[in-house]
PDB file of N, CA and C in Angstrom:
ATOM      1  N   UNK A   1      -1.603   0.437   0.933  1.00  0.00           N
ATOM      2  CA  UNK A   1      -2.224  -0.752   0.346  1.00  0.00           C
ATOM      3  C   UNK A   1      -2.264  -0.603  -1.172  1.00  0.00           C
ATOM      4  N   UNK A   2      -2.254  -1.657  -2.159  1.00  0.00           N
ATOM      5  CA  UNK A   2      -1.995  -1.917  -3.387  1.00  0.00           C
ATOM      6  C   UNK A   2      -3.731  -1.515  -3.776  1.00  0.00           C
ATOM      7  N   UNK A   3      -4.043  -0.732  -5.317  1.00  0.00           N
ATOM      8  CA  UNK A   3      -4.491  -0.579  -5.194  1.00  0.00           C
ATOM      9  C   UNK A   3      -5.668  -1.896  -6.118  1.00  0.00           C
ATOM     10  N   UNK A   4      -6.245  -2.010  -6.685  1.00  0.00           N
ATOM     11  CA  UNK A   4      -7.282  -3.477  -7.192  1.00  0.00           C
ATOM     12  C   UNK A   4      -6.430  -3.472  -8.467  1.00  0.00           C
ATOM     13  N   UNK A   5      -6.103  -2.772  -9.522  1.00  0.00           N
ATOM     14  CA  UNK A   5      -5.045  -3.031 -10.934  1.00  0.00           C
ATOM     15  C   UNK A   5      -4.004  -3.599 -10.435  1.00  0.00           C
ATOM     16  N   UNK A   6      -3.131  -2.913  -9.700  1.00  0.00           N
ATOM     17  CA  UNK A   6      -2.064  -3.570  -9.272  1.00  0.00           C
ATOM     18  C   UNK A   6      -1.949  -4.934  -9.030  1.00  0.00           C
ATOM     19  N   UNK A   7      -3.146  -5.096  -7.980  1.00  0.00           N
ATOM     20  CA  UNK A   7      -3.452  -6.607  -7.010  1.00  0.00           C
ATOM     21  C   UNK A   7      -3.457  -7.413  -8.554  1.00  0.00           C
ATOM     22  N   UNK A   8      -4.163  -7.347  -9.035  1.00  0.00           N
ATOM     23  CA  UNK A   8      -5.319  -7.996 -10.368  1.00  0.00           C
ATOM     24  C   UNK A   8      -3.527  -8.154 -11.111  1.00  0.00           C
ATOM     25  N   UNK A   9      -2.828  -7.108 -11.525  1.00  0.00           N
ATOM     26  CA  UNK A   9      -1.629  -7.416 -12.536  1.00  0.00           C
ATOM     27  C   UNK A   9      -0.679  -8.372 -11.656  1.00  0.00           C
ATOM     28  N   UNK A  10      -0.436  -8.589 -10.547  1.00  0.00           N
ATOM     29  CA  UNK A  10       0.302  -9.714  -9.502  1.00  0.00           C
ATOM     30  C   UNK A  10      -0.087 -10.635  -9.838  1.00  0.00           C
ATOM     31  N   UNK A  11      -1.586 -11.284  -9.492  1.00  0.00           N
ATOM     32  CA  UNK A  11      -2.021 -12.245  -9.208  1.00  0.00           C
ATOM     33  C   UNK A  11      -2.121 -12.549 -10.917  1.00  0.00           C
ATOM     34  N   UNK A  12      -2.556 -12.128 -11.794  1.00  0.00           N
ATOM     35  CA  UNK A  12      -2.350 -12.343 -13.481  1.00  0.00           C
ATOM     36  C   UNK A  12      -0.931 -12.924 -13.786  1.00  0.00           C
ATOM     37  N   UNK A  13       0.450 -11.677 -13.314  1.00  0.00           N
ATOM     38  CA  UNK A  13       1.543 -12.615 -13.595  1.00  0.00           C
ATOM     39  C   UNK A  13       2.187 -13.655 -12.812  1.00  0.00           C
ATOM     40  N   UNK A  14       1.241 -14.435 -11.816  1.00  0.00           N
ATOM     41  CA  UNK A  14       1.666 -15.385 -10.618  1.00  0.00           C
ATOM     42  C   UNK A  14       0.964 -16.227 -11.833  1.00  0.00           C
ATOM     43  N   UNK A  15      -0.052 -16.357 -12.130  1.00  0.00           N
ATOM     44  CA  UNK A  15      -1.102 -16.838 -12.329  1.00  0.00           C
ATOM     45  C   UNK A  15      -0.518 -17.496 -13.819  1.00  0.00           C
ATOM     46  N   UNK A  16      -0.153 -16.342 -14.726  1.00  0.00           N
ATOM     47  CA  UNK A  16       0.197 -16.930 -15.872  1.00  0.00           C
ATOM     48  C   UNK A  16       1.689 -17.520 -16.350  1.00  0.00           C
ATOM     49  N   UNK A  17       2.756 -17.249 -15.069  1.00  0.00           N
ATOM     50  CA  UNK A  17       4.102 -17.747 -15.431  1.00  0.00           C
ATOM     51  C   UNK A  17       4.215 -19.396 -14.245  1.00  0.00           C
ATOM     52  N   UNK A  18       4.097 -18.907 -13.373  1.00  0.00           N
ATOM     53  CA  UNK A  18       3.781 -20.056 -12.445  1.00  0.00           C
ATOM     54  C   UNK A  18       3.167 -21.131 -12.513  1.00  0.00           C
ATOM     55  N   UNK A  19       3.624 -22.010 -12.450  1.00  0.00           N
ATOM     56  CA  UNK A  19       2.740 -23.969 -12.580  1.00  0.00           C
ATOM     57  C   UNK A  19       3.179 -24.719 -11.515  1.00  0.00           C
ATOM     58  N   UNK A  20       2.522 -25.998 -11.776  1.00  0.00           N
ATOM     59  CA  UNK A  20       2.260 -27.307 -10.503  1.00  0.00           C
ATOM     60  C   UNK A  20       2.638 -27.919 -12.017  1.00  0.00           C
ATOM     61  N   UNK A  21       3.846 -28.934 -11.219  1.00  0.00           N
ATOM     62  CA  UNK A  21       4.485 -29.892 -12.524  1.00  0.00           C
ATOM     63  C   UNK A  21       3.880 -31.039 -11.538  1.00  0.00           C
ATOM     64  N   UNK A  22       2.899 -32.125 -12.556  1.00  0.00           N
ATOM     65  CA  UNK A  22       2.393 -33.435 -12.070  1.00  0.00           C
ATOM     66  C   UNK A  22       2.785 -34.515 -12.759  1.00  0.00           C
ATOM     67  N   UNK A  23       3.643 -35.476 -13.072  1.00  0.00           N
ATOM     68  CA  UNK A  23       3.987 -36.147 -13.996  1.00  0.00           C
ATOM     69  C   UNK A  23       3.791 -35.835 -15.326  1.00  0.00           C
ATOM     70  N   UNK A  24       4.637 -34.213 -15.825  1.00  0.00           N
ATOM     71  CA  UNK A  24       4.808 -33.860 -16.157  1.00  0.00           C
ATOM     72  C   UNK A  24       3.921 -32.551 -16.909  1.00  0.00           C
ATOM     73  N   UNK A  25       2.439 -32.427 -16.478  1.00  0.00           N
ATOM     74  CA  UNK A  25       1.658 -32.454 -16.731  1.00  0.00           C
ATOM     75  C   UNK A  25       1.451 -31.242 -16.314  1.00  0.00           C
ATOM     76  N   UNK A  26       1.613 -30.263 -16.759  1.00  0.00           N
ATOM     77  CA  UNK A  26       1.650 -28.299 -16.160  1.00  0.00           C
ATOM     78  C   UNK A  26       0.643 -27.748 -15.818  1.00  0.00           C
ATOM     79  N   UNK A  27      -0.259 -27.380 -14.964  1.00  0.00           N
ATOM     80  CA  UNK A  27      -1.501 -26.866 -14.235  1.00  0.00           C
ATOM     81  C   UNK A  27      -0.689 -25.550 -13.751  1.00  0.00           C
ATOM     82  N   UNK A  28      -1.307 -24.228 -15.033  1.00  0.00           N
ATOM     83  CA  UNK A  28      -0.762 -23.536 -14.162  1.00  0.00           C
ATOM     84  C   UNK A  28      -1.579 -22.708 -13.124  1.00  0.00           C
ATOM     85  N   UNK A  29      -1.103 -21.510 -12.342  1.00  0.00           N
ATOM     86  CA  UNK A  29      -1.495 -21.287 -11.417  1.00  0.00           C
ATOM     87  C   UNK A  29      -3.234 -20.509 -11.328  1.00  0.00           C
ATOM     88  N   UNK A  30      -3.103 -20.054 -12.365  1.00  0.00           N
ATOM     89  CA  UNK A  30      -4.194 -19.636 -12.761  1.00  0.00           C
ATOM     90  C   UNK A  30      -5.507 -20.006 -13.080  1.00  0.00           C
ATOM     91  N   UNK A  31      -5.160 -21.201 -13.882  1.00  0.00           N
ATOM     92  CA  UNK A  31      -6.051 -22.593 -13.914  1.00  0.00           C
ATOM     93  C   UNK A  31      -6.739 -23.424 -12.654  1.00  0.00           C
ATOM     94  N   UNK A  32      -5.310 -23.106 -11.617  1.00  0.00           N
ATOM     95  CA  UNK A  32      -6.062 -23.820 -10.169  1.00  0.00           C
ATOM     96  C   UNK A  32      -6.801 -23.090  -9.473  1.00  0.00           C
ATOM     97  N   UNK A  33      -6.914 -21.819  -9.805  1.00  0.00           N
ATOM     98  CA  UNK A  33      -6.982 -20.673  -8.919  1.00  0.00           C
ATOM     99  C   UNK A  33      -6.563 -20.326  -7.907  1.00  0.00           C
ATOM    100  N   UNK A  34      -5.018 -20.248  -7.828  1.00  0.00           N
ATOM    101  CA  UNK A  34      -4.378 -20.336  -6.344  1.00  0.00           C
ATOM    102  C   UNK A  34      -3.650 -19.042  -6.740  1.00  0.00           C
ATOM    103  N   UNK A  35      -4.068 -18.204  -7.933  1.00  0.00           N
ATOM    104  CA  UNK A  35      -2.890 -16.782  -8.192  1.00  0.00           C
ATOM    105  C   UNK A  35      -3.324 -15.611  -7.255  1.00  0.00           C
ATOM    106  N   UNK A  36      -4.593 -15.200  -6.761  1.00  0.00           N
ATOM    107  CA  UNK A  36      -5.368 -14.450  -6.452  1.00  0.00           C
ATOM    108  C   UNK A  36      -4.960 -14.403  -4.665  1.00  0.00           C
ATOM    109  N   UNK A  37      -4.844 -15.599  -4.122  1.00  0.00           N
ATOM    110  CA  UNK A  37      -4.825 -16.098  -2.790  1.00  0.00           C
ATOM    111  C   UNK A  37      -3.440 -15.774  -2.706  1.00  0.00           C
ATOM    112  N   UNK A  38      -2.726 -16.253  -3.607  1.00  0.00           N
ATOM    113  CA  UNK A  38      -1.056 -16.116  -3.714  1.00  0.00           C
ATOM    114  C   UNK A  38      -0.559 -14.746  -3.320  1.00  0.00           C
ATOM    115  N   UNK A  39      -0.908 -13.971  -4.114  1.00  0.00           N
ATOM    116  CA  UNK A  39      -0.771 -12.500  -4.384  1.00  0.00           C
ATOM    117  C   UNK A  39      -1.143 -11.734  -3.355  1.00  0.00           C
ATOM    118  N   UNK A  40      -1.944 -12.022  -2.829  1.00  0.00           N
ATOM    119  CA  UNK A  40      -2.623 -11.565  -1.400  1.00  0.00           C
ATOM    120  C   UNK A  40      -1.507 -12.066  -0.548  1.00  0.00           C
ATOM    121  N   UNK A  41      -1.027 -12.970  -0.374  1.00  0.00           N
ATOM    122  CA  UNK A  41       0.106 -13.409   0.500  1.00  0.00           C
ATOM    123  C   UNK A  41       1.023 -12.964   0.405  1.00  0.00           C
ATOM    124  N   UNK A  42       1.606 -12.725  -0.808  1.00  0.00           N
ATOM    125  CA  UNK A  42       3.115 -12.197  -1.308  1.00  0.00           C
ATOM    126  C   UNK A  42       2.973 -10.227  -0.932  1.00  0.00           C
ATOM    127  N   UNK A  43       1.464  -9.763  -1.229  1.00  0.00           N
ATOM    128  CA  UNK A  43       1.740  -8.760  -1.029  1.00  0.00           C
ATOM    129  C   UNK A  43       2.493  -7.493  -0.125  1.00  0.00           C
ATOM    130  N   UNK A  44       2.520  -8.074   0.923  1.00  0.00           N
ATOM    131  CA  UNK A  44       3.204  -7.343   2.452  1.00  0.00           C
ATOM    132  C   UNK A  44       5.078  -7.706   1.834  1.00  0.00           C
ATOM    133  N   UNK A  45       5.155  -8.794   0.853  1.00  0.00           N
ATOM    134  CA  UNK A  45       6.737  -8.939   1.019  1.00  0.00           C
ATOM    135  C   UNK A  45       6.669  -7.994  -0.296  1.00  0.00           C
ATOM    136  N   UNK A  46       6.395  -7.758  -1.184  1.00  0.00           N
ATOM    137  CA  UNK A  46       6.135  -7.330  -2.088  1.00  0.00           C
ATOM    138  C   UNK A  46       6.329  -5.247  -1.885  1.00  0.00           C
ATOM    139  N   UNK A  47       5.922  -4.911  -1.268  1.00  0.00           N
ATOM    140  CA  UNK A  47       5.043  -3.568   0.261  1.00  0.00           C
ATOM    141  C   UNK A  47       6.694  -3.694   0.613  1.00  0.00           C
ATOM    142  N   UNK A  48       6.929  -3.959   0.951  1.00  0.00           N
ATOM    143  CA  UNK A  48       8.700  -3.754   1.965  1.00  0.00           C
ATOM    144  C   UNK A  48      10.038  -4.058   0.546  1.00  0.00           C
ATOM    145  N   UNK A  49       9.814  -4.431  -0.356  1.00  0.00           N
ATOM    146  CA  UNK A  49      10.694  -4.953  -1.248  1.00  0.00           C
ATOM    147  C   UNK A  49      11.824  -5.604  -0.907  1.00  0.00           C
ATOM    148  N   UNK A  50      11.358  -6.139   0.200  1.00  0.00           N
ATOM    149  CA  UNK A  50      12.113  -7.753   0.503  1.00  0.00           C
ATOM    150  C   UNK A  50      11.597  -8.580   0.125  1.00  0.00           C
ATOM    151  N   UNK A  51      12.353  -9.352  -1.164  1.00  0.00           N
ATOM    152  CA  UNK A  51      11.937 -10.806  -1.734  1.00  0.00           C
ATOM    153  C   UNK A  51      13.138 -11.390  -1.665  1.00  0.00           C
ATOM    154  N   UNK A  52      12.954 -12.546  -0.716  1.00  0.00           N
ATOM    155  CA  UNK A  52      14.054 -13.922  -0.681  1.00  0.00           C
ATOM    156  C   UNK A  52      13.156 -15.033  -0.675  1.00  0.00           C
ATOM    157  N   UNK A  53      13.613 -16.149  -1.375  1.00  0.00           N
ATOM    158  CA  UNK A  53      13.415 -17.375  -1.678  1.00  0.00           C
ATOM    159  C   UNK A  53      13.373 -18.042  -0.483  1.00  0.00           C
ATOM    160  N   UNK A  54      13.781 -17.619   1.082  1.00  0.00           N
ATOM    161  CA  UNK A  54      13.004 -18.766   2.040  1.00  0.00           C
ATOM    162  C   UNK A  54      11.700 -17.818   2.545  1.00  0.00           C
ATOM    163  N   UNK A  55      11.686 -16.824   2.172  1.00  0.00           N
ATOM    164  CA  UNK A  55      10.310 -16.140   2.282  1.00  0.00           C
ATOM    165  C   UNK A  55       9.209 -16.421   1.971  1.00  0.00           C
ATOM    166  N   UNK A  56       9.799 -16.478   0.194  1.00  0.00           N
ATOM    167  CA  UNK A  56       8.464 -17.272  -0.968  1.00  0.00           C
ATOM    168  C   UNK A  56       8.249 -18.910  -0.463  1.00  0.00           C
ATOM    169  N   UNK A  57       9.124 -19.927   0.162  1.00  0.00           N
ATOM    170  CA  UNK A  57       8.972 -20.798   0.283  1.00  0.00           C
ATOM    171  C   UNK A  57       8.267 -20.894   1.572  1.00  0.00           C
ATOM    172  N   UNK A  58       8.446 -19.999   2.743  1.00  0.00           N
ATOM    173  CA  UNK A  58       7.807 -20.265   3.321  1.00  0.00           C
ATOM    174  C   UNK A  58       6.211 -19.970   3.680  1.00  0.00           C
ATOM    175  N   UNK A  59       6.026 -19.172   2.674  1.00  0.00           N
ATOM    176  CA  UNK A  59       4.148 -18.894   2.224  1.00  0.00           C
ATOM    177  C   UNK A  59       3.981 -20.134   1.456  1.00  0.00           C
ATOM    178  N   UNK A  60       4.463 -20.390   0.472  1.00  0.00           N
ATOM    179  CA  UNK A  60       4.551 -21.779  -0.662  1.00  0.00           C
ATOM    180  C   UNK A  60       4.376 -22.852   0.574  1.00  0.00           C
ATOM    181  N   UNK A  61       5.461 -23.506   1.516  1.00  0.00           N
ATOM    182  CA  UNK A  61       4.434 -24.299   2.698  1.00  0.00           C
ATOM    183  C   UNK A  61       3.424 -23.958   3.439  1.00  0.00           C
ATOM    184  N   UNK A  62       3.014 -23.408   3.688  1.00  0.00           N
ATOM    185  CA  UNK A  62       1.407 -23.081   3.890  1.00  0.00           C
ATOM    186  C   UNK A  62       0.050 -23.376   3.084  1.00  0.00           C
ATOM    187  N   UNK A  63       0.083 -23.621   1.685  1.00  0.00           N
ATOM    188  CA  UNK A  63      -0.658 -23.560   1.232  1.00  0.00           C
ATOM    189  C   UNK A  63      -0.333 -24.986   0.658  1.00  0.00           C
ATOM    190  N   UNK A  64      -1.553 -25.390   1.272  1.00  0.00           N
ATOM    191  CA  UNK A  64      -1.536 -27.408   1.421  1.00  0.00           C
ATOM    192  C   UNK A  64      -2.794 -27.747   0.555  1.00  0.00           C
ATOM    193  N   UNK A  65      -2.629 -28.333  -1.194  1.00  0.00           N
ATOM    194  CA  UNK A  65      -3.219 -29.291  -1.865  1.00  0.00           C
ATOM    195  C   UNK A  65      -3.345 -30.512  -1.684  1.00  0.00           C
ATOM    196  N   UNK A  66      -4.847 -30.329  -1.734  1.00  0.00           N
ATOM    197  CA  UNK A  66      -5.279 -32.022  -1.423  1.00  0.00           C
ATOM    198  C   UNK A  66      -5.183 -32.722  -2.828  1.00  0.00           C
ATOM    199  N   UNK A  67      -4.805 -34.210  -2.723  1.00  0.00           N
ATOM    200  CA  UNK A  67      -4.447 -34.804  -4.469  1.00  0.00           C
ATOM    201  C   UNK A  67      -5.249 -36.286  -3.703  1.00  0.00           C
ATOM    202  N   UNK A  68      -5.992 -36.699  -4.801  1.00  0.00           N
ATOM    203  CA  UNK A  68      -6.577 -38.031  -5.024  1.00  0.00           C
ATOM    204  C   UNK A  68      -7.665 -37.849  -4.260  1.00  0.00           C
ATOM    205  N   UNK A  69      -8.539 -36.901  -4.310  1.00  0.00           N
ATOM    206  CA  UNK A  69      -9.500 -36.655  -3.557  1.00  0.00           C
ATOM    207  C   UNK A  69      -9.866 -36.546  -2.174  1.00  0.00           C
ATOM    208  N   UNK A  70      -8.303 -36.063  -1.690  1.00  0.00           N
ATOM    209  CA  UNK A  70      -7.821 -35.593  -0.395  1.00  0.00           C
ATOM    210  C   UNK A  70      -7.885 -36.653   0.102  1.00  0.00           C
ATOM    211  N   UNK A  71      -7.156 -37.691  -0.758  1.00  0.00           N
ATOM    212  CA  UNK A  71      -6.314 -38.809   0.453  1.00  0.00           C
ATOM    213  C   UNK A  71      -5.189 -38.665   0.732  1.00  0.00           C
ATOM    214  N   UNK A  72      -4.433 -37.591  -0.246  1.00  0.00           N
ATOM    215  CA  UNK A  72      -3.043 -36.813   0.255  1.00  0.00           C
ATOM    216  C   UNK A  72      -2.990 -35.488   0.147  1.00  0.00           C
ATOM    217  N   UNK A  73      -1.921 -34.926   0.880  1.00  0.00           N
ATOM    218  CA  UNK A  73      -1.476 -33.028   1.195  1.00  0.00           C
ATOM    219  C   UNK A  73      -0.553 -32.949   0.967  1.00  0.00           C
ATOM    220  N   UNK A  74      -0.100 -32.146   0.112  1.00  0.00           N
ATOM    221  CA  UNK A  74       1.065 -31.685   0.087  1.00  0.00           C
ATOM    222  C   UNK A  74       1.350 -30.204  -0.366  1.00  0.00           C
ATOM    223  N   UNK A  75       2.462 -29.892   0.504  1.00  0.00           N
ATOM    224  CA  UNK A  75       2.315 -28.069   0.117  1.00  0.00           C
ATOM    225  C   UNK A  75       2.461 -27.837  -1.264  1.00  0.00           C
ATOM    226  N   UNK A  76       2.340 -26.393  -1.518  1.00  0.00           N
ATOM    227  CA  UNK A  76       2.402 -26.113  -2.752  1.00  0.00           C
ATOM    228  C   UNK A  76       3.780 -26.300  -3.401  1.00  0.00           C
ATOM    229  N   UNK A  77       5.191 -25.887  -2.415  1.00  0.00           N
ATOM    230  CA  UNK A  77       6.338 -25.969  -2.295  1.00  0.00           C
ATOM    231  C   UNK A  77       6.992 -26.900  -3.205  1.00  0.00           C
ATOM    232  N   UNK A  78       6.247 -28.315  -3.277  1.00  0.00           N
ATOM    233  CA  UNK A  78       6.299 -29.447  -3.293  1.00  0.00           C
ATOM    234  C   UNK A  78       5.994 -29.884  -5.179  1.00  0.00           C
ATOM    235  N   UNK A  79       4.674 -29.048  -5.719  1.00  0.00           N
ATOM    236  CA  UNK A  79       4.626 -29.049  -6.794  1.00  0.00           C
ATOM    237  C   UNK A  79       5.291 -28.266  -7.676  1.00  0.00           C
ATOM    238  N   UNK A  80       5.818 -27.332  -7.560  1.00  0.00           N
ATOM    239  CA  UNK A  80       6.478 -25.892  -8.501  1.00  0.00           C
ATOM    240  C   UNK A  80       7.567 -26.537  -8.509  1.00  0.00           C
ATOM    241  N   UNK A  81       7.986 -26.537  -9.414  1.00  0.00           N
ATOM    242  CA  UNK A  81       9.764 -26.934  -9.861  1.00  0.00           C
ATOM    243  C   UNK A  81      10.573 -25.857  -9.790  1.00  0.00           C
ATOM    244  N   UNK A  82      11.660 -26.140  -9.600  1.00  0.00           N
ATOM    245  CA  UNK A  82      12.637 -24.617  -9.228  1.00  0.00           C
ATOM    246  C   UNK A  82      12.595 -23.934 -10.345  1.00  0.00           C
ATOM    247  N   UNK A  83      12.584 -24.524 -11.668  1.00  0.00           N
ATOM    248  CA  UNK A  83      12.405 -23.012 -12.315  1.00  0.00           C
ATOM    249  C   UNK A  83      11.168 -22.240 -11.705  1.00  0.00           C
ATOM    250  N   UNK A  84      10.163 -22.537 -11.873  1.00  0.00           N
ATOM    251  CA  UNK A  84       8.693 -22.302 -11.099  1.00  0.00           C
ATOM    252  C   UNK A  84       9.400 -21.515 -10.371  1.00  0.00           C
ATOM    253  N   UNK A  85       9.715 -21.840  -8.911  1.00  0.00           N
ATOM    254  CA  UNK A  85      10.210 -20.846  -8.123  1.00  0.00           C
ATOM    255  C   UNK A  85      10.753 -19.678  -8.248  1.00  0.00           C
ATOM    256  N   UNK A  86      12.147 -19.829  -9.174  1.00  0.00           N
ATOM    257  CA  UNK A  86      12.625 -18.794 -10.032  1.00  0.00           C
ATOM    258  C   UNK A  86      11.753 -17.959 -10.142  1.00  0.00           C
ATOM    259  N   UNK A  87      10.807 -18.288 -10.883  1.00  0.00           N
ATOM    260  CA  UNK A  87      10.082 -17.703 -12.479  1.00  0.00           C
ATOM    261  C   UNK A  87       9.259 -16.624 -10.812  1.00  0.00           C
ATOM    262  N   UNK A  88       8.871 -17.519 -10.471  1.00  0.00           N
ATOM    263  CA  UNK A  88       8.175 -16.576  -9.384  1.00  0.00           C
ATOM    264  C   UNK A  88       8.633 -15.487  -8.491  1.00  0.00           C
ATOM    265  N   UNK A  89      10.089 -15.602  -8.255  1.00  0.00           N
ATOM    266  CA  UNK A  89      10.287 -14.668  -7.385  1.00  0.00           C
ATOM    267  C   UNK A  89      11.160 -13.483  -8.292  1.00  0.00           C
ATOM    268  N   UNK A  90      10.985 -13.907  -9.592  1.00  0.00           N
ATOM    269  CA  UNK A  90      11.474 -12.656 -10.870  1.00  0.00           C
ATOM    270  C   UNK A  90       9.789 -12.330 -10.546  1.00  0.00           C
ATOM    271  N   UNK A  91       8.676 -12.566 -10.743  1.00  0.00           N
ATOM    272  CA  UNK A  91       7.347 -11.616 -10.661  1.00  0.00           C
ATOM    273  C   UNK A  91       7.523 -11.024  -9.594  1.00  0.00           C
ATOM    274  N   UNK A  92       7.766 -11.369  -8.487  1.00  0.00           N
ATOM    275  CA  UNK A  92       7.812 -10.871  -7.205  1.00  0.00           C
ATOM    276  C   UNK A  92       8.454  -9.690  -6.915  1.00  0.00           C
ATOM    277  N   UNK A  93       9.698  -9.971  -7.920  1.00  0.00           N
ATOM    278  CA  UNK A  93      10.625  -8.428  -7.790  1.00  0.00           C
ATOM    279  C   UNK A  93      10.404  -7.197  -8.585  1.00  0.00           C
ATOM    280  N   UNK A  94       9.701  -8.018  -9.867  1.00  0.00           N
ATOM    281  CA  UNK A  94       9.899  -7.035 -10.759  1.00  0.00           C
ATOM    282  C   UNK A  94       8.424  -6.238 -10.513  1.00  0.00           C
ATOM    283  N   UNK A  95       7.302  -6.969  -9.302  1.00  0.00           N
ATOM    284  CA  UNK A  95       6.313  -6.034  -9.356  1.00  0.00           C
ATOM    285  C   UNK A  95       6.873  -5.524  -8.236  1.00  0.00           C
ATOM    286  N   UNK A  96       7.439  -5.901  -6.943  1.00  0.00           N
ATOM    287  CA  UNK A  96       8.051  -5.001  -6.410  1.00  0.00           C
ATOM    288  C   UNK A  96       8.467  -3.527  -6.620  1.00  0.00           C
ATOM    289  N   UNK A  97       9.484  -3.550  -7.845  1.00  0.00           N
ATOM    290  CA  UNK A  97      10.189  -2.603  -8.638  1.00  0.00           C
ATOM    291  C   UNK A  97       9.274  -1.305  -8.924  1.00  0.00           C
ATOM    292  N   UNK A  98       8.003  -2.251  -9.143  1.00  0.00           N
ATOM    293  CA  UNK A  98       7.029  -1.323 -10.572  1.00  0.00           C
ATOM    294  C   UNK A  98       6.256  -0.858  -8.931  1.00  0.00           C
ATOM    295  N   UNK A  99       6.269  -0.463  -7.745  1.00  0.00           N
ATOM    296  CA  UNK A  99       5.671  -0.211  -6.810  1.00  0.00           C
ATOM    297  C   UNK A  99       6.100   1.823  -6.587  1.00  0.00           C
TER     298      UNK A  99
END
């Protein structure tokens, strides 16, 4: 198991490279507080240093934002723009790496 620095430096660089693009409007991950929850998820792929992009996407659908005061859901998948994605699964590897 990762030990609390480690966890804390994941969820920091999820947190600070990662965003939700809203009509154009960048919320990043950190701001929503979804880096902490994230990181906790990613960690087991993270633990094996298998990172693929239908991996990350498929934790990314799971995690369902409510918008307009939860008169709609939509996964997280849905807000991150592919660079986003990118950008994320370069954190993913490179804390991998640093394991």
């Amino acid at each position: 198991m990762i030990n609390s620095p480690q966890m804390d430096q994941l969820a920091a660089d999820i947190g600070d490279r990662v965003y939700i693009d809203i009509a154009k409007w960048h919320l990043y991950l950190k701001d929503a507080k979804l880096h902490t929850g994230l990181a906790t998820s990613f960690l087991p792929m993270c633990e094996s240093g298998k990172i693929d992009e239908a991996a990350v996407m498929a934790i990314l659908n799971t995690v369902k934002l409510k918008l307009g005061g939860g008169k709609q859901e939509l996964p997280l998948s849905e807000l991150i723009p592919v660079a986003g994605i990118t950008d994320l699964i370069r954190v993913l590897e490179d804390f991998s790496r640093s394991l």
